[in-house]
Protein backbone atom coordinates (compact mmCIF):
# COMPACT_ATOMS: atom_id res chain seq x y z
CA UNK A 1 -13.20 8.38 -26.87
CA UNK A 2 -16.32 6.87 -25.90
CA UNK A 3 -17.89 4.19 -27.52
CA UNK A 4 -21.49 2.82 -26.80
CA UNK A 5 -23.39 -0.23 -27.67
CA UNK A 6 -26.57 -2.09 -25.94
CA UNK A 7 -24.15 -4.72 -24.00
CA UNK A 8 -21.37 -2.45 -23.03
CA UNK A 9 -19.38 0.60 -23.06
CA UNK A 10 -15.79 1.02 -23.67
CA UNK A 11 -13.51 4.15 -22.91
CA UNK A 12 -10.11 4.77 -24.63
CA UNK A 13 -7.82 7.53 -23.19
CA UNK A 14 -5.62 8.89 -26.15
CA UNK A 15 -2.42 11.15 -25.65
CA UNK A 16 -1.16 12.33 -28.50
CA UNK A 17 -3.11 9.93 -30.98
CA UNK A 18 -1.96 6.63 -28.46
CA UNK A 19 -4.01 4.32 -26.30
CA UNK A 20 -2.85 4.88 -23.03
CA UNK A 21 -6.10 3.12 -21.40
CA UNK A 22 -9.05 1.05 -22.17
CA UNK A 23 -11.88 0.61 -19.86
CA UNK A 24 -14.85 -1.36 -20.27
CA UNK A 25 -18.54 -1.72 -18.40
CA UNK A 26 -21.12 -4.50 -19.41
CA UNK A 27 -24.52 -3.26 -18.95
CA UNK A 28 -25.11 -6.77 -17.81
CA UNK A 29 -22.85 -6.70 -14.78
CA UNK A 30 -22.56 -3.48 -13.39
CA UNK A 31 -22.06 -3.92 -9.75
CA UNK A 32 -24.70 -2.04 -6.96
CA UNK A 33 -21.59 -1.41 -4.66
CA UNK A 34 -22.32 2.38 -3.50
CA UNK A 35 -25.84 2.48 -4.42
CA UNK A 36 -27.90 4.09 -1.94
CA UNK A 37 -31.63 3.13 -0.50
CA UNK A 38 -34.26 3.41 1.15
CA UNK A 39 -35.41 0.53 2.44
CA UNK A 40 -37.38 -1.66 5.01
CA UNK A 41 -36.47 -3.87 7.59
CA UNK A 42 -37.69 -7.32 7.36
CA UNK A 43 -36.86 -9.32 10.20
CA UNK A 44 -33.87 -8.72 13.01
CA UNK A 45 -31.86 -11.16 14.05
CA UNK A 46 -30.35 -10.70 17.83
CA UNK A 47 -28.28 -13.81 17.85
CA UNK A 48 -26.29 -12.69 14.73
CA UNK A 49 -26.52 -8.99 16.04
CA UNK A 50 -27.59 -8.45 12.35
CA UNK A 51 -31.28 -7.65 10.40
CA UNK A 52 -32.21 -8.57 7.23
CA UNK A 53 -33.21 -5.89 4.99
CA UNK A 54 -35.89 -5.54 1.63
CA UNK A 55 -33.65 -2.81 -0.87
CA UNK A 56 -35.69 -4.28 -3.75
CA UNK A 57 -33.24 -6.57 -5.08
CA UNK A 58 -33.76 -10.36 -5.60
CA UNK A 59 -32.39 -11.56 -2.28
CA UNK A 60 -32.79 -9.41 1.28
CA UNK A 61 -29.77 -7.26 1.92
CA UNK A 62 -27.81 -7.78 5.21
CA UNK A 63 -27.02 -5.18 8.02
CA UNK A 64 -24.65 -5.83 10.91
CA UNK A 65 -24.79 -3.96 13.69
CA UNK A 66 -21.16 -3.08 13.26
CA UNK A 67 -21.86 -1.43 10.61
CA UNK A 68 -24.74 0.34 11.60
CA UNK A 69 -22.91 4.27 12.44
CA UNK A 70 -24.69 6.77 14.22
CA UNK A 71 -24.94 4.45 17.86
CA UNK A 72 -21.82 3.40 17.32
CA UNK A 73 -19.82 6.91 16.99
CA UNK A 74 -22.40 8.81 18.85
CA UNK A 75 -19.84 7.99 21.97
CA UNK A 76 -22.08 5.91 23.96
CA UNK A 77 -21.70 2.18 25.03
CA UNK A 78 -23.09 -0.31 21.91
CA UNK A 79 -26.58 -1.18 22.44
CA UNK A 80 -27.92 -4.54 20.77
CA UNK A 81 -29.42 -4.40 17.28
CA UNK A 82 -32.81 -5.77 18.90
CA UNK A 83 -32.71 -1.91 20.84
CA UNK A 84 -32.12 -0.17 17.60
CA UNK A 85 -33.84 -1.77 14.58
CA UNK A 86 -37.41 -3.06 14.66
CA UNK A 87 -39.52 -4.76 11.96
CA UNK A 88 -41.39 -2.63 9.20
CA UNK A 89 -38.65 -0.06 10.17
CA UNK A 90 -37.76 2.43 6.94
CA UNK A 91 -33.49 3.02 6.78
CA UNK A 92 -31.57 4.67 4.26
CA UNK A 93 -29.12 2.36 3.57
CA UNK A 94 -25.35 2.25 1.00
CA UNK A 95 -24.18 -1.31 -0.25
CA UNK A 96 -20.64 -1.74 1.00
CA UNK A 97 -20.74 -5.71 -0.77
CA UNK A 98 -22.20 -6.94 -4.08
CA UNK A 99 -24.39 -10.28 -3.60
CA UNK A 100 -22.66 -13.35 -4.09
CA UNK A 101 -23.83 -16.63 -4.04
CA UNK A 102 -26.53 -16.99 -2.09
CA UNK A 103 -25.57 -14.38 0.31
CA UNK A 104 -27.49 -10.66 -0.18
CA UNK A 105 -26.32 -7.52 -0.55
CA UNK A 106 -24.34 -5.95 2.70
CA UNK A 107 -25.44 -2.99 3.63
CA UNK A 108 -24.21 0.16 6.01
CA UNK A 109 -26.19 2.95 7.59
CA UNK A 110 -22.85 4.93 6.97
CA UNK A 111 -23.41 7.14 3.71
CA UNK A 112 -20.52 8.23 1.59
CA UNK A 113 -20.34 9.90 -1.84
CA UNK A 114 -17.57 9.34 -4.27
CA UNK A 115 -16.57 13.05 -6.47
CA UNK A 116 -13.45 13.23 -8.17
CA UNK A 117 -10.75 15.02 -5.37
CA UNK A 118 -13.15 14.60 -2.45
CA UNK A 119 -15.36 11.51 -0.53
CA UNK A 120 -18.57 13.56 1.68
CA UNK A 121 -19.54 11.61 4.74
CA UNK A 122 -22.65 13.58 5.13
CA UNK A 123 -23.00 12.21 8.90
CA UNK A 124 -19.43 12.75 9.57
CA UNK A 125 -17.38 15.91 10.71
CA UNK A 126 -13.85 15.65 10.15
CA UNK A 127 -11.74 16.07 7.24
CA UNK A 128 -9.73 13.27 6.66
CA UNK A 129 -6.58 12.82 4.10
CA UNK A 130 -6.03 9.58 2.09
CA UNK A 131 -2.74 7.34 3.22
CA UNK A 132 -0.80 7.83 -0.07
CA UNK A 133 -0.50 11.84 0.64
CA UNK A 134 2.76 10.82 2.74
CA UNK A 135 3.89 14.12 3.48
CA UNK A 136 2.82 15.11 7.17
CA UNK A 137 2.87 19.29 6.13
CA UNK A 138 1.15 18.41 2.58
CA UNK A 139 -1.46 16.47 4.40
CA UNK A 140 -2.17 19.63 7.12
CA UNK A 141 -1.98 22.20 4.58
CA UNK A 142 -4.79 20.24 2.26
CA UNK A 143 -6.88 19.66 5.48
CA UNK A 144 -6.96 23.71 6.09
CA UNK A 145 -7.63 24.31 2.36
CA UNK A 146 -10.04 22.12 1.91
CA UNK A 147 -11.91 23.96 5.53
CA UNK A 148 -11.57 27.08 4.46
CA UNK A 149 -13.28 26.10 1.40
CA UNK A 150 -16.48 24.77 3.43
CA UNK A 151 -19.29 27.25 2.87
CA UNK A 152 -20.87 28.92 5.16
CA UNK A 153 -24.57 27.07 5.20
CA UNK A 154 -22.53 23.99 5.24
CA UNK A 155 -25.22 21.60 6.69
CA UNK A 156 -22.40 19.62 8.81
CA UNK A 157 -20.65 16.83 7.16
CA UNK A 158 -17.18 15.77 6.66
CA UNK A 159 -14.91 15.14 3.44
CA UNK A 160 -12.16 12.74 2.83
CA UNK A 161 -9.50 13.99 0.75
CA UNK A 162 -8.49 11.60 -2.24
CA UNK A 163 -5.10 11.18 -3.46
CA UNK A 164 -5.64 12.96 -6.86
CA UNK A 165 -6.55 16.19 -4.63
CA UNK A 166 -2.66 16.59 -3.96
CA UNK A 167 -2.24 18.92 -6.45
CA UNK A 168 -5.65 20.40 -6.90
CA UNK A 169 -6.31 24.07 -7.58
CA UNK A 170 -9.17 26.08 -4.92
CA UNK A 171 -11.32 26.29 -7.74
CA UNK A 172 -11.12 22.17 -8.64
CA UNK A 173 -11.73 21.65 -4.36
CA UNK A 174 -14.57 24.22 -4.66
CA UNK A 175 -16.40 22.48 -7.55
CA UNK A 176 -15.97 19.07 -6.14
CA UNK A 177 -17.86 20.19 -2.60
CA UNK A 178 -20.28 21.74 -4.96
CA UNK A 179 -21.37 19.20 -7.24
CA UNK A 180 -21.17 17.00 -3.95
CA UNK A 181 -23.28 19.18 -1.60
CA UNK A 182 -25.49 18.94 -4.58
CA UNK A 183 -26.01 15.62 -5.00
CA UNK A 184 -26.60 15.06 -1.16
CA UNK A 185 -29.08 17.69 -0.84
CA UNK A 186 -31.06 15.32 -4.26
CA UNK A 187 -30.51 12.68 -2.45
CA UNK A 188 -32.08 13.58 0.25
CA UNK A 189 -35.11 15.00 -1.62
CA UNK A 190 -35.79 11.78 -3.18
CA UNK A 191 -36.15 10.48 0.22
CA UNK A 192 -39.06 12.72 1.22
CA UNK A 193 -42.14 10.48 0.67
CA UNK A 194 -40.84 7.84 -0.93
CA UNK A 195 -41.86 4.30 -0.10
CA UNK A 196 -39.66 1.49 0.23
CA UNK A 197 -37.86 -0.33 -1.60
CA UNK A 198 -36.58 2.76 -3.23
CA UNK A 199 -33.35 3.52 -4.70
CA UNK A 200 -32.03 7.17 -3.88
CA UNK A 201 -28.93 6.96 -5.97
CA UNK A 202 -26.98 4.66 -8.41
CA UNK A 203 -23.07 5.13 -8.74
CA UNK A 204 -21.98 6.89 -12.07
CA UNK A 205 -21.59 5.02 -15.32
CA UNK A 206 -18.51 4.46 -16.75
CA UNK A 207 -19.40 7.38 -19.34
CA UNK A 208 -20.33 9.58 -16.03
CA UNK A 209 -17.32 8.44 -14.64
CA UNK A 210 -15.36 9.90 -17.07
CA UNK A 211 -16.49 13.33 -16.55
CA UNK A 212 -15.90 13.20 -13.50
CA UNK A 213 -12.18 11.19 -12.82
CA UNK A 214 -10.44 11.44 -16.45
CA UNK A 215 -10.57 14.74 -17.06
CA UNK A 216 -7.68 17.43 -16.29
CA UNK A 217 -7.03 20.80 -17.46
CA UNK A 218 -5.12 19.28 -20.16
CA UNK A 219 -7.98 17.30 -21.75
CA UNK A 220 -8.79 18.65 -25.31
CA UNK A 221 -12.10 16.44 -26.12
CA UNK A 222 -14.44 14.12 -24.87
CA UNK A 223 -15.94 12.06 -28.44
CA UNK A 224 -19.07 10.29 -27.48
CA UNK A 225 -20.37 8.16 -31.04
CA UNK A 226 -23.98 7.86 -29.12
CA UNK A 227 -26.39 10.51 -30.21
CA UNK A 228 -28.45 9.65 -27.23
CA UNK A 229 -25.22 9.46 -24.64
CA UNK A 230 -24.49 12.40 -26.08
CA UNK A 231 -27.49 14.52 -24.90
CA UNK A 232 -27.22 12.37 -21.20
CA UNK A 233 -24.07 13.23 -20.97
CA UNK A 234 -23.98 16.85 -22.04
CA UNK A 235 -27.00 17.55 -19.53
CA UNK A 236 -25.45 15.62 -16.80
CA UNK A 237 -22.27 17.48 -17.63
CA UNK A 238 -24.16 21.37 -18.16
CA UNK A 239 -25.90 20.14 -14.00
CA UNK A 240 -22.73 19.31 -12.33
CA UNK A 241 -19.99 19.93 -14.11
CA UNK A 242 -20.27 23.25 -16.56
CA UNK A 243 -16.71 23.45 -16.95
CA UNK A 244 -16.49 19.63 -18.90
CA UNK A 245 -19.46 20.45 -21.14
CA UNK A 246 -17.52 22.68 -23.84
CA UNK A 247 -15.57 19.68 -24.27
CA UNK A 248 -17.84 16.92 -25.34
CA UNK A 249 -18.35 16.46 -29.38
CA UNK A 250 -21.09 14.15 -31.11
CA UNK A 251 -19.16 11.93 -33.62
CA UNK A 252 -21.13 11.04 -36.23
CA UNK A 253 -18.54 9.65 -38.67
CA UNK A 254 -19.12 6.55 -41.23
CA UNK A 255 -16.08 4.69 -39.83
CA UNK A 256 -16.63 3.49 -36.13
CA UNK A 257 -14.64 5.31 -33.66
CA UNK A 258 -12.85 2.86 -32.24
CA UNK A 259 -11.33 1.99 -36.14
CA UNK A 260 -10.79 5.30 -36.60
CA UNK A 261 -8.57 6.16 -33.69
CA UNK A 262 -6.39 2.75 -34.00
CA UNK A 263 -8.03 1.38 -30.54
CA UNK A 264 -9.51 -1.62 -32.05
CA UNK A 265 -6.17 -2.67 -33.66
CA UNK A 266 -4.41 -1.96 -29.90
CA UNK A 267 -7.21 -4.23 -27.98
CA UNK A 268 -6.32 -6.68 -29.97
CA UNK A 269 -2.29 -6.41 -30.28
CA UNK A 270 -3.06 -6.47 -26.05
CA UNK A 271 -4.89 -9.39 -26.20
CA UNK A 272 -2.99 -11.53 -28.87
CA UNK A 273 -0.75 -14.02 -27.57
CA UNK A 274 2.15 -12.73 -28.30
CA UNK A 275 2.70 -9.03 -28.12
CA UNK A 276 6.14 -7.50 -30.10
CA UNK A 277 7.78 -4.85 -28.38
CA UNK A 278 9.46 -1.74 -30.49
CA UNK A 279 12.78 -3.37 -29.81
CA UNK A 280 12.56 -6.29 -32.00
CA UNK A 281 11.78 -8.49 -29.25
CA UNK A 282 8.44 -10.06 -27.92
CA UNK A 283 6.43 -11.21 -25.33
C-alpha cells in the first residue's frame, strides 16, 4: 500500500491483511547519496591530494584522490591529483557521502548502479558476490549464471551480486541486467552535451523503490491512493519493469488507505508507549 502526500510518502507491506513493514520518505530530506553528475572542477588542492568540485548543490562537493578509480586500478603507480585533475575540468561524478555540517558532498569517480539482485560497475569487469552468500559452491555457481547471462554486445562492465539474488530465477537475473544496461546506456546519453552542473541520475523514490526491491512472485497488488503517482509509477513500471505493471491499482476510495487497511491504528500501537503483546503481557 502506498500512500502519498506533499511532505512524505509512506509504504506498508501487508501479508495476509497484517503490517509486516512501514517505511517512510520525507520529501524534505531525501538524501543525494548515489546521485550521479556531471560536474566541474573548481579548484585542486595538492596538499590534501583532494579537489573541490561544483555538482550544483549549495556547498562544493569533495573528491579525494583515493577515490578517484580509473588511475588507481588501471595497474600503474598513483600519480598526484595535481597530474590528473585540472581546473574548469568536466567529471562525471556519484556521491558516496551526504553533506554534513559544513563539509560538502563526497564524491567518487567510481560509478555504481543499485537494481534489485544485481549492483553494475559500468567501469569494472568482474563479477563479484556479496559476503552473506556464505556458501563457497553457491557463490561460484551464481558467478557462472550470472556470466552466462551477459549479452553478447555487453559494452564491458562488471556486476555485483546482492544477497537477495541467492535464489533468483534466469529470467529475474536477466531482467535486472536489462533494466540496468538500460539505465547506464540513459545515463550516459544525458551526458552528451550537457553542461555542468548537471545531474545525470537521482536514486529511486521510495515508491520506485518498491517496484523494484518489494516485489516477489508472490506479490498480489501494488495500491497507490495518488492519481498522479499512479500514472509515474505505471510508466516507470511499463519502461523498466513490464512484468510489475499488471500489478499496480489506482485506489480511489472515500476512506484513506491507510484507515482502511488497519496501518494507521498499527503506527500508532508501534509508537505508543506501551505496546501489549497477544499473551496478556506488555511492553
Amino acid at each position: 500500500l502506498i500512500n502519498f502526500t506533499p511532505q512524505e510518502t509512506r509504504v506498508a507491506l501487508m501479508q495476509q491483511g497484517v503490517v509486516q513493514e512501514v517505511h517512510v520518505e520525507r520529501s524534505a530530506s531525501r538524501g543525494i547519496v548515489g546521485n550521479i553528475y556531471l560536474g566541474r572542477v573548481v579548484r585542486v588542492l595538492p596538499g590534501m591530494q583532494s579537489a573541490f568540485m561544483d555538482v550544483g548543490l549549495e556547498r562544493t562537493a569533495f573528491l579525494h584522490v583515493a577515490d578517484i578509480w580509473s588511475d588507481r586500478h588501471a595497474g600503474d603507480a598513483p600519480r598526484p591529483i595535481e597530474r590528473i585533475l585540472a581546473e574548469g575540468q568536466n567529471l562525471i561524478v556519484q556521491v558516496l557521502k551526504d553533506p554534513l555540517g559544513t563539509k560538502g558532498a563526497r564524491l567518487s569517480t567510481q560509478i555504481s548502479i543499485a537494481g534489485r539482485m544485481l549492483v553494475y560497475l559500468p567501469q569494472d569487469k568482474h563479477i563479484g558476490i556479496s559476503q552473506r552468500i556464505g556458501d563457497e559452491a553457491g557463490r561460484e555457481a551464481l558467478r557462472e549464471r550470472v556470466g552466462r547471462l551477459l549479452p553478447s554486445s555487453e559494452s564491458g562492465g562488471g556486476y555485483i551480486v546482492r544477497t537477495m539474488a541467492e535464489n533468483a530465477s534466469d529470467d529475474e537475473l536477466a531482467a535486472d541486467i536489462a533494466y540496468l544496461n538500460k539505465l547506464w546506456a540513459e545515463i550516459k546519453n544525458r551526458a552528451v552535451g550537457a553542461r555542468p552542473p548537471y545531474v545525470l541520475y537521482q536514486d529511486l523514490n521510495l515508491a520506485q523503490r518498491v517496484l523494484r526491491d518489494f516485489v516477489t512472485e508472490d506479490t498480489t497488488r501494488i495500491v497507490a491512493d495518488s492519481r498522479e503517482n499512479f500514472q509515474k509509477l505505471s510508466a516507470f513500471a511499463s519502461e523498466y519493469m513490464p512484468q510489475v505493471a499488471p500489478l499496480l491499482e489506482h485506489y480511489t476510495g472515500e476512506r484513506p488507505l491507510f484507515d482502511l487497511h488497519g496501518v494507521e491504528a498499527e503506527i500508532e500501537k508501534a509508537l505508543a508507549r506501551r505496546v501489549d503483546l497477544k499473551s496478556g503481557g506488555y511492553l
